[in-house]
N, C-alpha and C. Protein backbone atom coordinates (compact mmCIF):
# COMPACT_ATOMS: atom_id res chain seq x y z
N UNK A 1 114.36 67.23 82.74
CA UNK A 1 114.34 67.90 81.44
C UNK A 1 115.77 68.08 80.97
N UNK A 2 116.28 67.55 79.99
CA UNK A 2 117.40 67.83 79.29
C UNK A 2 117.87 69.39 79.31
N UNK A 3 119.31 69.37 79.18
CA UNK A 3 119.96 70.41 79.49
C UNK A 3 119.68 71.31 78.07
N UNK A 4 119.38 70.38 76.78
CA UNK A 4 119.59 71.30 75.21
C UNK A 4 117.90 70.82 75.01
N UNK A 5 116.84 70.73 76.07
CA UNK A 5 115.42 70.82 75.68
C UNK A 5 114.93 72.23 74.81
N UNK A 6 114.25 72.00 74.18
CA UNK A 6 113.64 72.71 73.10
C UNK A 6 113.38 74.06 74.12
N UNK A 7 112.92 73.74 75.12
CA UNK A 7 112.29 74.64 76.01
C UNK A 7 113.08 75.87 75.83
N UNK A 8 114.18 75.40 76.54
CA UNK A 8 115.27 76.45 76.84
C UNK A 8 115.78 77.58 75.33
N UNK A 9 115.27 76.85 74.32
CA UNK A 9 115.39 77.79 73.24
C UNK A 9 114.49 78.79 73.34
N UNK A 10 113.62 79.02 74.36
CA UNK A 10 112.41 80.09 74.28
C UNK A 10 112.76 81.06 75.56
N UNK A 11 113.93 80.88 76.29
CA UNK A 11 114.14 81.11 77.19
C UNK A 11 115.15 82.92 77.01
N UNK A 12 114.79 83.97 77.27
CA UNK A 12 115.51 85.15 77.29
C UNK A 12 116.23 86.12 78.10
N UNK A 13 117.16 85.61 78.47
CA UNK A 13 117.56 86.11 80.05
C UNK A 13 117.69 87.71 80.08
N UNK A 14 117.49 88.25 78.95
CA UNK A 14 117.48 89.82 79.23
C UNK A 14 116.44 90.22 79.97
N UNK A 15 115.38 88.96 79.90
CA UNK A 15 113.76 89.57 80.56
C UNK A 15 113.37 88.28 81.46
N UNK A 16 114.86 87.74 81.89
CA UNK A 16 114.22 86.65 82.94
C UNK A 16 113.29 85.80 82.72
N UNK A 17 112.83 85.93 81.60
CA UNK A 17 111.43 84.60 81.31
C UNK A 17 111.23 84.28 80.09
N UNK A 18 110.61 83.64 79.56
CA UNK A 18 110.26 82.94 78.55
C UNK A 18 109.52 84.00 77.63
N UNK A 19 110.32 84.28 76.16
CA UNK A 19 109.69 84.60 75.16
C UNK A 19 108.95 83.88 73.90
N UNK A 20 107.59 84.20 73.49
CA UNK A 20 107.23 83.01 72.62
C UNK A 20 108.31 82.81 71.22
N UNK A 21 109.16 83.95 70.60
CA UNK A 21 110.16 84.00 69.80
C UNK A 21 111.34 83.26 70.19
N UNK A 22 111.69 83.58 71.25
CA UNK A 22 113.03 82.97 71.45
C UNK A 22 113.98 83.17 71.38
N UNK A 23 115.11 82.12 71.11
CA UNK A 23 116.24 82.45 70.68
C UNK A 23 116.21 82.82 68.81
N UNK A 24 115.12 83.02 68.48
CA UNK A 24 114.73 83.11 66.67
C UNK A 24 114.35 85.04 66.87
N UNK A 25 113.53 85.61 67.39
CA UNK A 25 113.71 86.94 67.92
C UNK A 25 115.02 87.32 68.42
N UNK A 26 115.87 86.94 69.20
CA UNK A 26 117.43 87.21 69.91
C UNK A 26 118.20 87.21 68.67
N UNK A 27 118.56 85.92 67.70
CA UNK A 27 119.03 86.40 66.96
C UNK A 27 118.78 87.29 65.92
N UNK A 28 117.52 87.71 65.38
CA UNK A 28 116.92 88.61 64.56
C UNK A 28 117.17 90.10 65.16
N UNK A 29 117.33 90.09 66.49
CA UNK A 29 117.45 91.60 66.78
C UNK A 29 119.69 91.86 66.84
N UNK A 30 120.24 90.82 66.90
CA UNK A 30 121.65 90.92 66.80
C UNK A 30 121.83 91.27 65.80
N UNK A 31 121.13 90.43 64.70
CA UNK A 31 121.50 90.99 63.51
C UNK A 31 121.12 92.22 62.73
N UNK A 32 120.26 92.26 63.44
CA UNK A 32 119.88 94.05 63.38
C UNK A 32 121.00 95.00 63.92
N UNK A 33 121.10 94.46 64.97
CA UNK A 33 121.88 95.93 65.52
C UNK A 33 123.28 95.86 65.07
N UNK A 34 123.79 94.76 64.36
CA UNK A 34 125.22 95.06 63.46
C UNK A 34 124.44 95.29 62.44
N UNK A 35 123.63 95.26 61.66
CA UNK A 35 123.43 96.27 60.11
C UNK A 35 123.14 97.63 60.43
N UNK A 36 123.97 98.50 59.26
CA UNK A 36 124.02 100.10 59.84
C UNK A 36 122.92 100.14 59.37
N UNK A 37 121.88 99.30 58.51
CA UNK A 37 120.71 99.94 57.87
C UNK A 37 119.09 99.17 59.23
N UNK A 38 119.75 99.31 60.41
CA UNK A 38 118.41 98.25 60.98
C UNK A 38 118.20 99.84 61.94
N UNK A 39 117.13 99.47 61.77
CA UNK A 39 116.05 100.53 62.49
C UNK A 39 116.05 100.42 64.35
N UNK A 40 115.38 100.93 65.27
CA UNK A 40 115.28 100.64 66.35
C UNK A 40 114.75 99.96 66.78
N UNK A 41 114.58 99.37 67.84
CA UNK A 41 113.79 98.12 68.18
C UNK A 41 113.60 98.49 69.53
N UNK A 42 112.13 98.35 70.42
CA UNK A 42 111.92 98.51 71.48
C UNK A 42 112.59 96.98 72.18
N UNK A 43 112.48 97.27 73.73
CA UNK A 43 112.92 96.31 74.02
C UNK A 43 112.25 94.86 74.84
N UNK A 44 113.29 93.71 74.52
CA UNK A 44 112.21 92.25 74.23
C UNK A 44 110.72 92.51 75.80
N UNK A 45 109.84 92.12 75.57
CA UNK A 45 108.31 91.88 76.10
C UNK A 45 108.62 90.40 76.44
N UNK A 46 108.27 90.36 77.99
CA UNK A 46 107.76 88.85 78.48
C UNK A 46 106.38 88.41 77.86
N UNK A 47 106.15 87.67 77.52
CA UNK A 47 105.38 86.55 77.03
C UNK A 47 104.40 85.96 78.35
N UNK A 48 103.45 86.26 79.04
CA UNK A 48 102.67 85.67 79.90
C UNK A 48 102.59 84.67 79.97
N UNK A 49 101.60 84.02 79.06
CA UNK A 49 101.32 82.87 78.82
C UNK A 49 102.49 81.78 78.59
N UNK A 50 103.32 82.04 77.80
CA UNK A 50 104.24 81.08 77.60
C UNK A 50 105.32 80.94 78.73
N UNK A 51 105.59 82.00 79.49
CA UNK A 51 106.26 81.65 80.69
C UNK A 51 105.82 81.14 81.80
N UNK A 52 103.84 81.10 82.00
CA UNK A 52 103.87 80.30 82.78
C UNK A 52 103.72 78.94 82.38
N UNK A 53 102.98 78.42 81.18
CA UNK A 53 103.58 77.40 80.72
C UNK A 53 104.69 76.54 80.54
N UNK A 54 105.79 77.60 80.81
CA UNK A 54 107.28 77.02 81.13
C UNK A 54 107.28 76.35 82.42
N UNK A 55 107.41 77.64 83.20
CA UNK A 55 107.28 77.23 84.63
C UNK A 55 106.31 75.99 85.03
N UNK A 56 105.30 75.85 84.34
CA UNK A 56 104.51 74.49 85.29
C UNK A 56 105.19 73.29 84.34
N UNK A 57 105.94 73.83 83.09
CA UNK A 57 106.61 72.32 82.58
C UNK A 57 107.88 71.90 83.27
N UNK A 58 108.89 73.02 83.80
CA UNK A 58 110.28 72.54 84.66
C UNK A 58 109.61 72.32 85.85
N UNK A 59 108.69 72.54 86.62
CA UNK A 59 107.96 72.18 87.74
C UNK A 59 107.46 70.37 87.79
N UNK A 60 107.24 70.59 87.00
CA UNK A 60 106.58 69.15 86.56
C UNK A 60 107.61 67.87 86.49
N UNK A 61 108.75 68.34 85.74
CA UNK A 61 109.43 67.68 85.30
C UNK A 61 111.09 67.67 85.78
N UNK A 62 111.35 68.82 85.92
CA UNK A 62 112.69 68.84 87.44
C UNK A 62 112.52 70.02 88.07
N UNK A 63 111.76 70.12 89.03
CA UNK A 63 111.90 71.07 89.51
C UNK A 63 112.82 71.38 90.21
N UNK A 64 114.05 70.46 90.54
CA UNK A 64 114.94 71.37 91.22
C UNK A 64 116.26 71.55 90.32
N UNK A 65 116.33 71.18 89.28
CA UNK A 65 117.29 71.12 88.43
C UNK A 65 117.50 72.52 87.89
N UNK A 66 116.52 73.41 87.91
CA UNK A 66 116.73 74.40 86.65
C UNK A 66 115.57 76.02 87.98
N UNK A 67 116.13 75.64 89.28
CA UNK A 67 115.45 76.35 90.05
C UNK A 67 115.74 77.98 89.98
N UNK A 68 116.43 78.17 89.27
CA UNK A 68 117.16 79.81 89.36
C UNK A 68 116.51 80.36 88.19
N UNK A 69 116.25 79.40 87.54
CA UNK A 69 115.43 80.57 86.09
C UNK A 69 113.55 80.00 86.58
N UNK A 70 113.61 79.43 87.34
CA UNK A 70 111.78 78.96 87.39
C UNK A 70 112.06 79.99 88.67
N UNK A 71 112.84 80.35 89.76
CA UNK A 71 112.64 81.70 90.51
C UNK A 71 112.47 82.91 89.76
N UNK A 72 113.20 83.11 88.76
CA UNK A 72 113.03 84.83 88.52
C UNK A 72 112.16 84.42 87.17
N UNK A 73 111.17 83.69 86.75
CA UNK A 73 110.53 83.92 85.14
C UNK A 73 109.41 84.28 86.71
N UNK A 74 109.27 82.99 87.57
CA UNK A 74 107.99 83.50 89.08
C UNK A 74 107.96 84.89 88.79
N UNK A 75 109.17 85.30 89.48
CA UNK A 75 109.10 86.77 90.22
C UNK A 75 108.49 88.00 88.82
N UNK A 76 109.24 87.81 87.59
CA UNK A 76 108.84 88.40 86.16
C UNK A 76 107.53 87.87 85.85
N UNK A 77 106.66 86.81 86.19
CA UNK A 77 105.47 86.50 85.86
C UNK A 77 104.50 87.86 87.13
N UNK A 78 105.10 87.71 87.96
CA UNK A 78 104.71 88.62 88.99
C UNK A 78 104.42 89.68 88.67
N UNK A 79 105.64 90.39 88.39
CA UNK A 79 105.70 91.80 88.13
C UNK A 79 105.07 92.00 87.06
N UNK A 80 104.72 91.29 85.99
CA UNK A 80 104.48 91.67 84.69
C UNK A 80 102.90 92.53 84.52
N UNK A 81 102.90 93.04 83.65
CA UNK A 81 101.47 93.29 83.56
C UNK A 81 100.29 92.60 83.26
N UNK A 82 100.19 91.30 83.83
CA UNK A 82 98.63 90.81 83.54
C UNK A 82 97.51 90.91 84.32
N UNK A 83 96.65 90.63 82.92
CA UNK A 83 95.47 91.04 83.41
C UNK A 83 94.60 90.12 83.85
N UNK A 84 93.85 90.37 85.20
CA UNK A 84 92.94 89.43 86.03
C UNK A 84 91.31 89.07 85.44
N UNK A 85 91.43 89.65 84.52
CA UNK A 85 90.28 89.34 83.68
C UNK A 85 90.10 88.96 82.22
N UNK A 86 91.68 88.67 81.77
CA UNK A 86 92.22 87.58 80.93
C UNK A 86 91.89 86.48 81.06
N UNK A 87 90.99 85.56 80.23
CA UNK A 87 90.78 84.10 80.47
C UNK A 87 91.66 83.55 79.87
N UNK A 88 92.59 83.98 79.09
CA UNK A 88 93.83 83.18 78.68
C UNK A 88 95.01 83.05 79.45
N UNK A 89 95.05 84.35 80.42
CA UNK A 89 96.25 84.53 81.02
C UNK A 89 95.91 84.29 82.48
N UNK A 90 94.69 84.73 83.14
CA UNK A 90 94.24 84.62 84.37
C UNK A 90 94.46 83.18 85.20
N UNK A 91 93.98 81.97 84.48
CA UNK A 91 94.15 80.85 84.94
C UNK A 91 95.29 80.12 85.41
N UNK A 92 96.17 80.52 84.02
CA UNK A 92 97.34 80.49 84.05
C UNK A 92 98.65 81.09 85.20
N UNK A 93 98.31 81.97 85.68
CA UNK A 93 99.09 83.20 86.45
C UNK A 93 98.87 82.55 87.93
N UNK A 94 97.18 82.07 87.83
CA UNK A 94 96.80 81.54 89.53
C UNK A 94 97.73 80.04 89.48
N UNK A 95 97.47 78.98 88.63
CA UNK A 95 98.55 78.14 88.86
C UNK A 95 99.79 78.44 88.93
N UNK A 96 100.12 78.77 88.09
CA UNK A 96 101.48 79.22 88.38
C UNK A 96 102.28 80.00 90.22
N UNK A 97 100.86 80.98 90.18
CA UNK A 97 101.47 81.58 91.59
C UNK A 97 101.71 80.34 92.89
N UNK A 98 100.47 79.08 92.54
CA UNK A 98 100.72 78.62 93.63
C UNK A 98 100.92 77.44 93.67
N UNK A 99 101.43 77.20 92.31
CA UNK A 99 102.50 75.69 92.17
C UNK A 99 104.13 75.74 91.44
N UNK A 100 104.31 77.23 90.73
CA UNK A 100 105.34 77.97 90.41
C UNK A 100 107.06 77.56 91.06
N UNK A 101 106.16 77.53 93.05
CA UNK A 101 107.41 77.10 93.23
C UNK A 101 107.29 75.93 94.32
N UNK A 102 107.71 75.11 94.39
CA UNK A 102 107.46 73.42 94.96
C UNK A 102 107.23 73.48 96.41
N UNK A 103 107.87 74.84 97.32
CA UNK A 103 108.55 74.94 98.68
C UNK A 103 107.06 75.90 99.28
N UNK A 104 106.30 75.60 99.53
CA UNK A 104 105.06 76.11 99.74
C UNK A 104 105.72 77.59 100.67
N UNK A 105 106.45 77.22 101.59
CA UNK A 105 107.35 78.18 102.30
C UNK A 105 107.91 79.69 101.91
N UNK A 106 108.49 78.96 100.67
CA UNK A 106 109.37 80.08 99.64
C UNK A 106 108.32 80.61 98.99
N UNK A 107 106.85 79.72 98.65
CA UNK A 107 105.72 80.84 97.61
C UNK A 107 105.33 81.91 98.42
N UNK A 108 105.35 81.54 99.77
CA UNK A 108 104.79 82.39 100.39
C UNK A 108 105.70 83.91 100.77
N UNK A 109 106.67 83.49 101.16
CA UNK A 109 108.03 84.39 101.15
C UNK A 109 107.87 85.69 99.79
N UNK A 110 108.17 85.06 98.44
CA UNK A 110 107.91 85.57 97.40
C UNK A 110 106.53 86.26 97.49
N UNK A 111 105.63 86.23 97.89
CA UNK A 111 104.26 86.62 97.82
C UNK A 111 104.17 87.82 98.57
N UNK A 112 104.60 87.90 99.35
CA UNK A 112 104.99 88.72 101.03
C UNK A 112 105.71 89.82 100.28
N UNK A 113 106.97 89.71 99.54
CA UNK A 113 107.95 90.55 98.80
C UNK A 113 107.31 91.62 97.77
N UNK A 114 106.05 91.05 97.24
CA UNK A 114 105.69 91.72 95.99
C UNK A 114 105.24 93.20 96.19
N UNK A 115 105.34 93.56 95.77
CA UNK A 115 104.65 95.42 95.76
C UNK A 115 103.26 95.60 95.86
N UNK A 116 102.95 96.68 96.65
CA UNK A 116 101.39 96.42 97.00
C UNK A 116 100.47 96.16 95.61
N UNK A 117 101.23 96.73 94.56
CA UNK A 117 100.01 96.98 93.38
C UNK A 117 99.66 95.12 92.97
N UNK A 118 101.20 94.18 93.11
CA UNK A 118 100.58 92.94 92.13
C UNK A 118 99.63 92.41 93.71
N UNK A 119 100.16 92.72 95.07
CA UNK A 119 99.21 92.09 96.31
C UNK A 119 97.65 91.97 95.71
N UNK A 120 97.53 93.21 95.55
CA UNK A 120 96.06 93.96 95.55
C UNK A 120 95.25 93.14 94.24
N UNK A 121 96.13 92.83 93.11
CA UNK A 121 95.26 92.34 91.90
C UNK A 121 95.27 90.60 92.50
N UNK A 122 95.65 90.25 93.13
CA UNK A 122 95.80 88.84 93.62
C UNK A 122 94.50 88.14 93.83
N UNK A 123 93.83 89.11 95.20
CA UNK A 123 92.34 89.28 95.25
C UNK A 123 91.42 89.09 94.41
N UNK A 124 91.71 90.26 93.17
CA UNK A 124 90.82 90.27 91.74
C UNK A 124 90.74 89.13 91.17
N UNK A 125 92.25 88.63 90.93
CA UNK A 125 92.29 87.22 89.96
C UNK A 125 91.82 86.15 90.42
N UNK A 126 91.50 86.18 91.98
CA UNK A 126 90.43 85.25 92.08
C UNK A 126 89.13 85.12 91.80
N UNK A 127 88.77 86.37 92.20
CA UNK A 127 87.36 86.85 92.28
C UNK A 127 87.15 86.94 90.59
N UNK A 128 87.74 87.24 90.13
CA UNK A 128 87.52 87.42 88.38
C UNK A 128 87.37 85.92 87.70
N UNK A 129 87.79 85.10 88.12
CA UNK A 129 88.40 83.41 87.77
C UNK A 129 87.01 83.23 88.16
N UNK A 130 86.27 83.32 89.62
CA UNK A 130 84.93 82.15 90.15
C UNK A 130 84.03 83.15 89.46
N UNK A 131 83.57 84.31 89.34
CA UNK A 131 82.48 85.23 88.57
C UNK A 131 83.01 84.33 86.91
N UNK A 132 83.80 84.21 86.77
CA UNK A 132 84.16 83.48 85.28
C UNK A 132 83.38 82.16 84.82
N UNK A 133 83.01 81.65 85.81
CA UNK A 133 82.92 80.03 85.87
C UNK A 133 81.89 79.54 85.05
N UNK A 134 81.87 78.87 84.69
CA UNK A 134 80.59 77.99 83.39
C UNK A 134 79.07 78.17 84.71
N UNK A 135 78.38 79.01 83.90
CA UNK A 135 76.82 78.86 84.20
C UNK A 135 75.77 77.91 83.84
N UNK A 136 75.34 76.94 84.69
CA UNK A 136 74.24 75.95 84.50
C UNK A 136 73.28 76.98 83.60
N UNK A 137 72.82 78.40 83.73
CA UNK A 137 71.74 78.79 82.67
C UNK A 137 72.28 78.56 81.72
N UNK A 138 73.08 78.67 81.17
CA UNK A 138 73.98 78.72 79.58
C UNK A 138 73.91 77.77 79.24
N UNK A 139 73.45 76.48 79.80
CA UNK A 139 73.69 75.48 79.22
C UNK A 139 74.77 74.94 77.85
N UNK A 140 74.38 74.77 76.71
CA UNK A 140 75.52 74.57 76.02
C UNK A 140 76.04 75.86 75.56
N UNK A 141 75.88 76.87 75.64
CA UNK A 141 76.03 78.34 75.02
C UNK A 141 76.70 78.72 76.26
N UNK A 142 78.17 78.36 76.99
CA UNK A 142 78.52 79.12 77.72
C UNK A 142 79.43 80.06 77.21
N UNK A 143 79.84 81.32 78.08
CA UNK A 143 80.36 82.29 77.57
C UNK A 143 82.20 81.56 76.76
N UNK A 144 82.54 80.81 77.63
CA UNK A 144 83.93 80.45 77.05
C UNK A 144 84.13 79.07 76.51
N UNK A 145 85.22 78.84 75.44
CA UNK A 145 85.10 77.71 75.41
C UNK A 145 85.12 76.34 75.99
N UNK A 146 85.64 75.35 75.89
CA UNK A 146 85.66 74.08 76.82
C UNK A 146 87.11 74.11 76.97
N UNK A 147 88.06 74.82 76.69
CA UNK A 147 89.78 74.32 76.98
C UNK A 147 89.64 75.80 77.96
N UNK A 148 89.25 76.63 78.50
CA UNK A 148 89.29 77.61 78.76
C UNK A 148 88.49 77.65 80.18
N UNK A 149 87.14 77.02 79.51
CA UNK A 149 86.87 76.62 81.06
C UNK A 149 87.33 75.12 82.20
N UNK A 150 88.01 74.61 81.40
CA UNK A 150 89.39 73.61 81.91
C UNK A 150 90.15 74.28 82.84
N UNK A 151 90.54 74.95 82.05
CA UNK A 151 91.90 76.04 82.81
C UNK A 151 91.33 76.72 83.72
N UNK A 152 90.08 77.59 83.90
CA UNK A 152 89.65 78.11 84.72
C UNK A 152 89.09 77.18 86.23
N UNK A 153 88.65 75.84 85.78
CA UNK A 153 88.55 74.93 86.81
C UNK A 153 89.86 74.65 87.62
N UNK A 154 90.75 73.91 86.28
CA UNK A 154 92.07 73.77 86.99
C UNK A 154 92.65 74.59 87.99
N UNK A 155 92.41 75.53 87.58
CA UNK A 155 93.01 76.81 88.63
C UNK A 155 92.20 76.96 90.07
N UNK A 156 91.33 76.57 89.76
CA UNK A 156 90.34 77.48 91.47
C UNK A 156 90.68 75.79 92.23
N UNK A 157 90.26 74.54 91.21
CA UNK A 157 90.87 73.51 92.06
C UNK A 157 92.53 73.47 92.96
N UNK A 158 92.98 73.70 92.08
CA UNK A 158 94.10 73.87 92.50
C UNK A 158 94.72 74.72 93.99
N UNK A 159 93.67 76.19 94.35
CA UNK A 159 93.43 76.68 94.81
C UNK A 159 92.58 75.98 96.28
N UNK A 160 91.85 75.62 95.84
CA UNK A 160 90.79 74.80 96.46
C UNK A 160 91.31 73.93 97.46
N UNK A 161 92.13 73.25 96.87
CA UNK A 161 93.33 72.24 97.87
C UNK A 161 94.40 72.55 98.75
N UNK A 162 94.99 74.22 97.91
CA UNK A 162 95.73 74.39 98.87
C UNK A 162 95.59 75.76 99.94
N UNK A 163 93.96 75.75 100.21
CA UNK A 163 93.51 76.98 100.65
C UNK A 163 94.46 77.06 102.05
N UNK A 164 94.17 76.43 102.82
CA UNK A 164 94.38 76.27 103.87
C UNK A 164 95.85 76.96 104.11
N UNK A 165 96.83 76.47 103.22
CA UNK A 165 98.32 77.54 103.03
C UNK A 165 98.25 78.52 102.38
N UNK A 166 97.05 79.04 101.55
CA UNK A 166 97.37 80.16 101.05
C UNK A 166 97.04 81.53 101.67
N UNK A 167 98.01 82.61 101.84
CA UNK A 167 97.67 83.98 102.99
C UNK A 167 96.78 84.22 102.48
N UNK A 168 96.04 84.33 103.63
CA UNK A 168 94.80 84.84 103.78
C UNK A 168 94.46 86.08 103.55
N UNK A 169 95.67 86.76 103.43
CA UNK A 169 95.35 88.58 103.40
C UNK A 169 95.41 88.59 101.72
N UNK A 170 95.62 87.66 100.80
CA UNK A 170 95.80 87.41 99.57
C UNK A 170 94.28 87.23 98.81
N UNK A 171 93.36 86.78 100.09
CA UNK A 171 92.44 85.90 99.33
C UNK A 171 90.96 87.17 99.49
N UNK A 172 89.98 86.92 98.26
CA UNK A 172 88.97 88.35 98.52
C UNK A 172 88.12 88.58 99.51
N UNK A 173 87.69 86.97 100.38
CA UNK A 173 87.01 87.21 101.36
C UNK A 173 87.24 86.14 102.45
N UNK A 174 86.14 86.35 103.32
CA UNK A 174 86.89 84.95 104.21
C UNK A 174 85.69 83.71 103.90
N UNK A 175 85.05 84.47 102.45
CA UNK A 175 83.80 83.29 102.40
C UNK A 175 83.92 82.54 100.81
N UNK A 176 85.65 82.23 100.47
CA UNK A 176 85.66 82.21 99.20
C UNK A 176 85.91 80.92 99.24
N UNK A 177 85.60 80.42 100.21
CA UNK A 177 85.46 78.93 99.71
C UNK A 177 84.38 78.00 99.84
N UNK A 178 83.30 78.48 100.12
CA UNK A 178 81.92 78.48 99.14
C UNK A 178 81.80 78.49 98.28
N UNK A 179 82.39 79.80 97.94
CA UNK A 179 82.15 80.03 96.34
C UNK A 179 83.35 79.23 95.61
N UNK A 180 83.69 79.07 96.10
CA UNK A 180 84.82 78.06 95.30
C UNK A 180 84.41 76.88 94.79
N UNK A 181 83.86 76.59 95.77
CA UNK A 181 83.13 75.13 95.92
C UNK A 181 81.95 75.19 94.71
N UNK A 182 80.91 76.06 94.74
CA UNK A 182 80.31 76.70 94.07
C UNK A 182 80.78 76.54 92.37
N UNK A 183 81.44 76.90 92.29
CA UNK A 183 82.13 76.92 90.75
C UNK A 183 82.60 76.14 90.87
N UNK A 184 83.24 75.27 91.58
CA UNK A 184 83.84 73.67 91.33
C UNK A 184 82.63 72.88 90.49
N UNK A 185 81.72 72.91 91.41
CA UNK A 185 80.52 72.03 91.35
C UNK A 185 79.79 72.54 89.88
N UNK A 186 79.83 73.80 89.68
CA UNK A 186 79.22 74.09 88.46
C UNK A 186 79.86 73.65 87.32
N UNK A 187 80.81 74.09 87.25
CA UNK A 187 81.90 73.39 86.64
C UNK A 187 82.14 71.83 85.98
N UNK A 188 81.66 71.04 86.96
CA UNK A 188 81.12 69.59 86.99
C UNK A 188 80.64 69.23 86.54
N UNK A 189 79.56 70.23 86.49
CA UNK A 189 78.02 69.95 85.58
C UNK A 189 77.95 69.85 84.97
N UNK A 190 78.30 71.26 83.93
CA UNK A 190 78.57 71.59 82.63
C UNK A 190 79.32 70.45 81.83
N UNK A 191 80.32 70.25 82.41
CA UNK A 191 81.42 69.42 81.92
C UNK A 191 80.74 68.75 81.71
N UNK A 192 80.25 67.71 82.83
CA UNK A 192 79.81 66.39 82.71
C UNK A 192 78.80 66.39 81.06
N UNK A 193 77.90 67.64 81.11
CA UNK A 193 77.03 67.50 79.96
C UNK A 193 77.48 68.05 78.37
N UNK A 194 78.68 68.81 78.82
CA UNK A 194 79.21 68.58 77.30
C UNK A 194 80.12 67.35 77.08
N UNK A 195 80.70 66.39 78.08
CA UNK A 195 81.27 64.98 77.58
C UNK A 195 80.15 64.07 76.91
N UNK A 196 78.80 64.14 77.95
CA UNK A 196 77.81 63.42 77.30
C UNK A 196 77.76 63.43 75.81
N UNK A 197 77.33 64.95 75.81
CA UNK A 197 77.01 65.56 74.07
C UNK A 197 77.73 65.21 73.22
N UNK A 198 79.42 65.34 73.16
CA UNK A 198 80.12 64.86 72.57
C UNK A 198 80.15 63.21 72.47
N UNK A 199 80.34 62.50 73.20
CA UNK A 199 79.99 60.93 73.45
C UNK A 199 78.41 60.89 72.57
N UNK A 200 77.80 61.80 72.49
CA UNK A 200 76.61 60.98 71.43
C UNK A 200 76.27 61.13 70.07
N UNK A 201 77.54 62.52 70.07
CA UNK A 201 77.83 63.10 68.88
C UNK A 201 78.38 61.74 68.02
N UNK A 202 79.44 61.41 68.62
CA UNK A 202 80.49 60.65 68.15
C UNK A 202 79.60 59.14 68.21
N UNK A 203 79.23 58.44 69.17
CA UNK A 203 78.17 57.13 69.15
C UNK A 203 77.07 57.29 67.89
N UNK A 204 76.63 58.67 67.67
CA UNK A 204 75.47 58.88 66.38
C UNK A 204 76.47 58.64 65.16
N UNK A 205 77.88 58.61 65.23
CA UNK A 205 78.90 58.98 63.97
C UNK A 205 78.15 60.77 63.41
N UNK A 206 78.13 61.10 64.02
CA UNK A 206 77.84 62.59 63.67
C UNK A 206 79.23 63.20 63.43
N UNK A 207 79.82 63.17 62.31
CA UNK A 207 81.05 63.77 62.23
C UNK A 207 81.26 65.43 62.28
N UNK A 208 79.72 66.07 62.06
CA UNK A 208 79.89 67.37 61.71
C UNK A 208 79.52 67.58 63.13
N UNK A 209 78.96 67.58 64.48
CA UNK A 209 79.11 67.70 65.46
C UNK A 209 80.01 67.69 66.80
N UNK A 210 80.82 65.96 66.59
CA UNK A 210 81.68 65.71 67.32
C UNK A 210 82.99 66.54 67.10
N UNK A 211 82.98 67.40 68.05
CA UNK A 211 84.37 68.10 68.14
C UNK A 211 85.46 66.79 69.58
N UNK A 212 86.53 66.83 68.77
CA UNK A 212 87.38 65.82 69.92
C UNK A 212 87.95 66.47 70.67
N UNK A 213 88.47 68.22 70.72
CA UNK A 213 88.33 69.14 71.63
C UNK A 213 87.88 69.27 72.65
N UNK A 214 87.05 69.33 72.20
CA UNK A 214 85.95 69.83 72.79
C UNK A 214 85.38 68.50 74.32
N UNK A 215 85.44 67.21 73.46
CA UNK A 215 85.43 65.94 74.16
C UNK A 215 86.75 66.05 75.30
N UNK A 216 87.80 66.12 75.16
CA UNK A 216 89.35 66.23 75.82
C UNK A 216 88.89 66.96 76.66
N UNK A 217 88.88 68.04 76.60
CA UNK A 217 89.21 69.36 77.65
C UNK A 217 87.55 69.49 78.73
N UNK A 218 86.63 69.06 77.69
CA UNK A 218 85.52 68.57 78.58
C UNK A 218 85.73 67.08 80.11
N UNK A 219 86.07 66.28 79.34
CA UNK A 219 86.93 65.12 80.04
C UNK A 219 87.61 65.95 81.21
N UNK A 220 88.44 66.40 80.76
CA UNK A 220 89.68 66.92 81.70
C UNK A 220 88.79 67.78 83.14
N UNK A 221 88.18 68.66 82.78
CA UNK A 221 87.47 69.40 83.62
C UNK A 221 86.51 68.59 84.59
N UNK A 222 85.73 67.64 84.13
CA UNK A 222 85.27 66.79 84.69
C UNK A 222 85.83 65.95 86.13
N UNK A 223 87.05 65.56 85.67
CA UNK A 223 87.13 64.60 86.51
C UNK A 223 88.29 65.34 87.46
């Protein structure tokens, strides 16, 4: 990743991680605080979502190049306040915790460090993620959408693979990979039958049906 990537314009080192404003908020609050007429301003909020989005993009793409700010946005994704029953943020937070940092060694290290309160929600965000999972009753009426239950797959897969390294005193039971499996497989299903739907949407030329969304992120989950 280039040294002047766009990225790094979102990047806020007063809060260690990625703000969705940026360097466009940073300068808006400078210039506040030299006008005698600018009001107070609380101070800058990490951005959840967009910092772990950061993190799995310098991960992806150098992860060892830019390792000192993908350590502390980790450790600030950590500490931060999210919530385990966020489907926007939940999915997100589990990849991140356990591809965040490349050295399976060091995730674990970092994990070990944290304060009992983020230990304890660790548990939840799993258990909240597989109770989340696309229901075969729901058939096409599931509770979340199709990019959402992507992310929620992505994540427990992800999980799924690297159970075997992940502490065990982290995880909610010692029978969660059943259920893992469980929501993998459901997961599958679903998918598989909203790619169909869409594929016949689009084969009928049904333009008012075929969402290509909906097709993508279905795809994605699938396979």
């Amino acid at each position: 990743l280039p040294k002047d990537s766009i990225l790094f314009d979102y990047y806020d080192p007063d809060i260690r991680s990625f703000n969705v404003n940026g360097k466009q908020l940073q300068q808006q609050q400078q210039q506040q605080s030299t006008s005698s007429s600018s009001t107070s301003r609380g101070p800058p909020t990490l951005s959840i979502t967009s910092t772990c989005f950061a993190i799995l993009a310098l991960q992806q793409q150098s992860p060892r190049e830019h390792e000192t700010i993908v350590m502390d946005s980790y450790e600030a994704v950590l500490n931060a306040g999210w919530r385990e029953t966020d489907m926007f943020q939940a999915p997100l937070v589990l990849k991140t915790i356990l591809s965040g940092l490349r050295d399976q060694t060091k995730t674990t290290t970092f994990l070990s460090q944290m304060p009992d309160s983020v230990k304890m929600k660790i548990p939840l965000l799993i258990t909240s993620l597989i109770n989340s999972r696309p229901r075969r009753r729901d058939g096409k009426h599931q509770k979340f959408s199709c990019y959402i239950n992507y992310q929620i797959t992505a994540a427990l897969a992800l999980l799924h693979s690297e159970i075997d390294t992940f502490p065990p005193s982290l995880l909610p039971s010692a029978d969660v990979l059943e259920d893992l499996e469980l929501a993998l497989i459901r997961s599958s299903e679903v998918a598989h039958d909203a790619l169909c739907r869409q594929l016949a949407f689009k084969s009928a030329n049904d333009d008012t049906s075929f969402d290509p969304t909906k097709l993508i992120y279905s795809l994605l989950a699938y396979v």
